[in-house]
Protein backbone atom coordinates (compact mmCIF):
# COMPACT_ATOMS: atom_id res chain seq x y z
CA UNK A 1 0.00 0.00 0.00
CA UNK A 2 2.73 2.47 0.95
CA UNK A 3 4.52 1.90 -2.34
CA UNK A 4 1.02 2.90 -4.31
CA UNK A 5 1.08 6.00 -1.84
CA UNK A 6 4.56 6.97 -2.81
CA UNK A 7 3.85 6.27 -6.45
CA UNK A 8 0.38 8.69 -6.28
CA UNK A 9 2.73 11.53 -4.81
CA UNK A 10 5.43 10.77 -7.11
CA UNK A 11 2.98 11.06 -10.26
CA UNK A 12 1.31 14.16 -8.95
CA UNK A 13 4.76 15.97 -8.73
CA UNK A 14 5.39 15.07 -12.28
CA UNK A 15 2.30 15.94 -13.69
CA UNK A 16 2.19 19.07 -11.74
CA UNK A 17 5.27 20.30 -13.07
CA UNK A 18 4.10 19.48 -16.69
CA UNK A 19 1.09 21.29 -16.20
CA UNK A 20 3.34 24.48 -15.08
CA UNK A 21 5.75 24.10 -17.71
CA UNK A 22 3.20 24.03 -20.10
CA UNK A 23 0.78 27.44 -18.56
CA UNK A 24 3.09 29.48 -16.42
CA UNK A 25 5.12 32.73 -17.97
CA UNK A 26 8.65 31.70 -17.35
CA UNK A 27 8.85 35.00 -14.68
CA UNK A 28 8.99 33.67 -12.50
CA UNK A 29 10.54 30.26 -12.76
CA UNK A 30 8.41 28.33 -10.79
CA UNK A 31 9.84 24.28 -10.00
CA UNK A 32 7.21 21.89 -8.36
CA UNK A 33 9.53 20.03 -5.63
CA UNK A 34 7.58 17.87 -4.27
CA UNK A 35 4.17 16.04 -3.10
CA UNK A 36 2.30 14.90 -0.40
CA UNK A 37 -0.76 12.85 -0.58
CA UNK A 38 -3.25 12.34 2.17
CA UNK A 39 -3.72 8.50 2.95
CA UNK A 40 -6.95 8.48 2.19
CA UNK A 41 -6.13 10.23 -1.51
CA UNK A 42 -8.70 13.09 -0.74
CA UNK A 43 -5.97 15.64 -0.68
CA UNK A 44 -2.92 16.50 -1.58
CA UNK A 45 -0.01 19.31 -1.24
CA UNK A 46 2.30 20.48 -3.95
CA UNK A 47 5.26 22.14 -3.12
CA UNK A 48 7.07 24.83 -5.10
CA UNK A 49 10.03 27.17 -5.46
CA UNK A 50 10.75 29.59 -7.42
CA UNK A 51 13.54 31.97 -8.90
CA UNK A 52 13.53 34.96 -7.91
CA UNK A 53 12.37 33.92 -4.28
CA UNK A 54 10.84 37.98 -4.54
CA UNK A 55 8.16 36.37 -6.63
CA UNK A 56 6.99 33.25 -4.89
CA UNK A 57 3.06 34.93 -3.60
CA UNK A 58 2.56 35.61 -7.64
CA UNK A 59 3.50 32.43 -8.23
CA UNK A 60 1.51 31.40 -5.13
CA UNK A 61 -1.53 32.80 -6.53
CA UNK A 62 -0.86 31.53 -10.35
CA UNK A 63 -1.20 28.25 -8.59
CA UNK A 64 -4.05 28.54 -6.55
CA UNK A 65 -6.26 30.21 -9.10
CA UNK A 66 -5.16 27.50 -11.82
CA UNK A 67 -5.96 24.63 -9.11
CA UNK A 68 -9.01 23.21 -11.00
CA UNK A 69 -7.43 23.43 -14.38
CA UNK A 70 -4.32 21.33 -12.81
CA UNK A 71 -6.78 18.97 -11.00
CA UNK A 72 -8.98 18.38 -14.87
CA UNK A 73 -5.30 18.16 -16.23
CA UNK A 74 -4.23 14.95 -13.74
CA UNK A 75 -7.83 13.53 -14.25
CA UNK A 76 -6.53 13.11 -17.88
CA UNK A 77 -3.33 11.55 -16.79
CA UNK A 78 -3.68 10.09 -14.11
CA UNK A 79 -5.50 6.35 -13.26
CA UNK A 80 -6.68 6.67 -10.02
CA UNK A 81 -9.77 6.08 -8.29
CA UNK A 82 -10.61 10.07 -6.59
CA UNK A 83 -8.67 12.71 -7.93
CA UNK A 84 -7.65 14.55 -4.80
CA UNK A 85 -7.86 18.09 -3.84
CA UNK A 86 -4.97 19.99 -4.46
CA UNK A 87 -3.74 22.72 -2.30
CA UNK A 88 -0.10 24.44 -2.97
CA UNK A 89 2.74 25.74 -0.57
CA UNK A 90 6.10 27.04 -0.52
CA UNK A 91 8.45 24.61 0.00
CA UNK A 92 10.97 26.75 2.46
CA UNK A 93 12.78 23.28 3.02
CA UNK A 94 14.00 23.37 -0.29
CA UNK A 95 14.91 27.27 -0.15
CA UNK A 96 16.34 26.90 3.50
CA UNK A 97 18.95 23.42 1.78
CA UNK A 98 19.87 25.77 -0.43
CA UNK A 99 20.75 28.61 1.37
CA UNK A 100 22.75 26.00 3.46
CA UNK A 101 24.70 24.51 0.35
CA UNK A 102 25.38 28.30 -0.65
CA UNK A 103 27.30 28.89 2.99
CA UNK A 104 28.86 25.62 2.64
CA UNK A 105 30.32 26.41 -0.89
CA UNK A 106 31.57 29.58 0.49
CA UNK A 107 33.27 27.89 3.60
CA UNK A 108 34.88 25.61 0.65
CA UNK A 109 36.09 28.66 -1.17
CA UNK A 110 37.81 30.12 2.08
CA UNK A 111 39.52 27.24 2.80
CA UNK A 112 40.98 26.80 -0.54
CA UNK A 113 42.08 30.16 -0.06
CA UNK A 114 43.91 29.03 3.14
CA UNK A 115 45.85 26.29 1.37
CA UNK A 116 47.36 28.43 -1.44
């Protein structure tokens, strides 16, 4: 059952990003990250970045207007019994690993510095 689960999240993130590639301007650049699908199916949250980080409530909005166009979009896709409600957030885990491998490349660059 759990490997269904991960395969319904999995799917959703895929066709999610399709559907943005396919409707959103490219300003701003908006990357679906991940999933997460309620066990019973009935809902689900898509996660999203996007570059510039300025612009992430536009994009916010993009997403939640276009919600039932996405949701008609994964009915055509997507063989599954309910076609679950989608809701969209920011993913700041994403933003926040980034902003850690940025410091962390920087502490790499000082340190070369060191050796020479």
């Amino acid at each position: 059952m759990e490997d269904r689960h991960t395969k319904v999240a999995s799917l959703l993130t895929e066709l999610a990003a399709q559907y943005v590639r396919n409707e959103a301007n490219a300003d701003p650049l908006i990357t679906i990250t991940r999933s997460n699908v309620a066990k019973d199916y009935k809902n689900a949250t898509v996660f999203f970045t996007t570059i510039p980080t300025e612009r992430q409530h536009d994009a916010h909005v993009f997403l939640k207007r276009s919600g039932g166009d996405l949701r008609r979009f994964v009915m055509k896709h997507m063989r599954i019994k309910h076609i679950p409600h989608i809701e969209f957030e920011i993913d700041y885990g994403e933003r926040h690993r980034q902003a850690t491998d940025e410091i962390f490349a920087g502490m790499e660059i000082k340190e070369e510095d060191k050796e020479k």
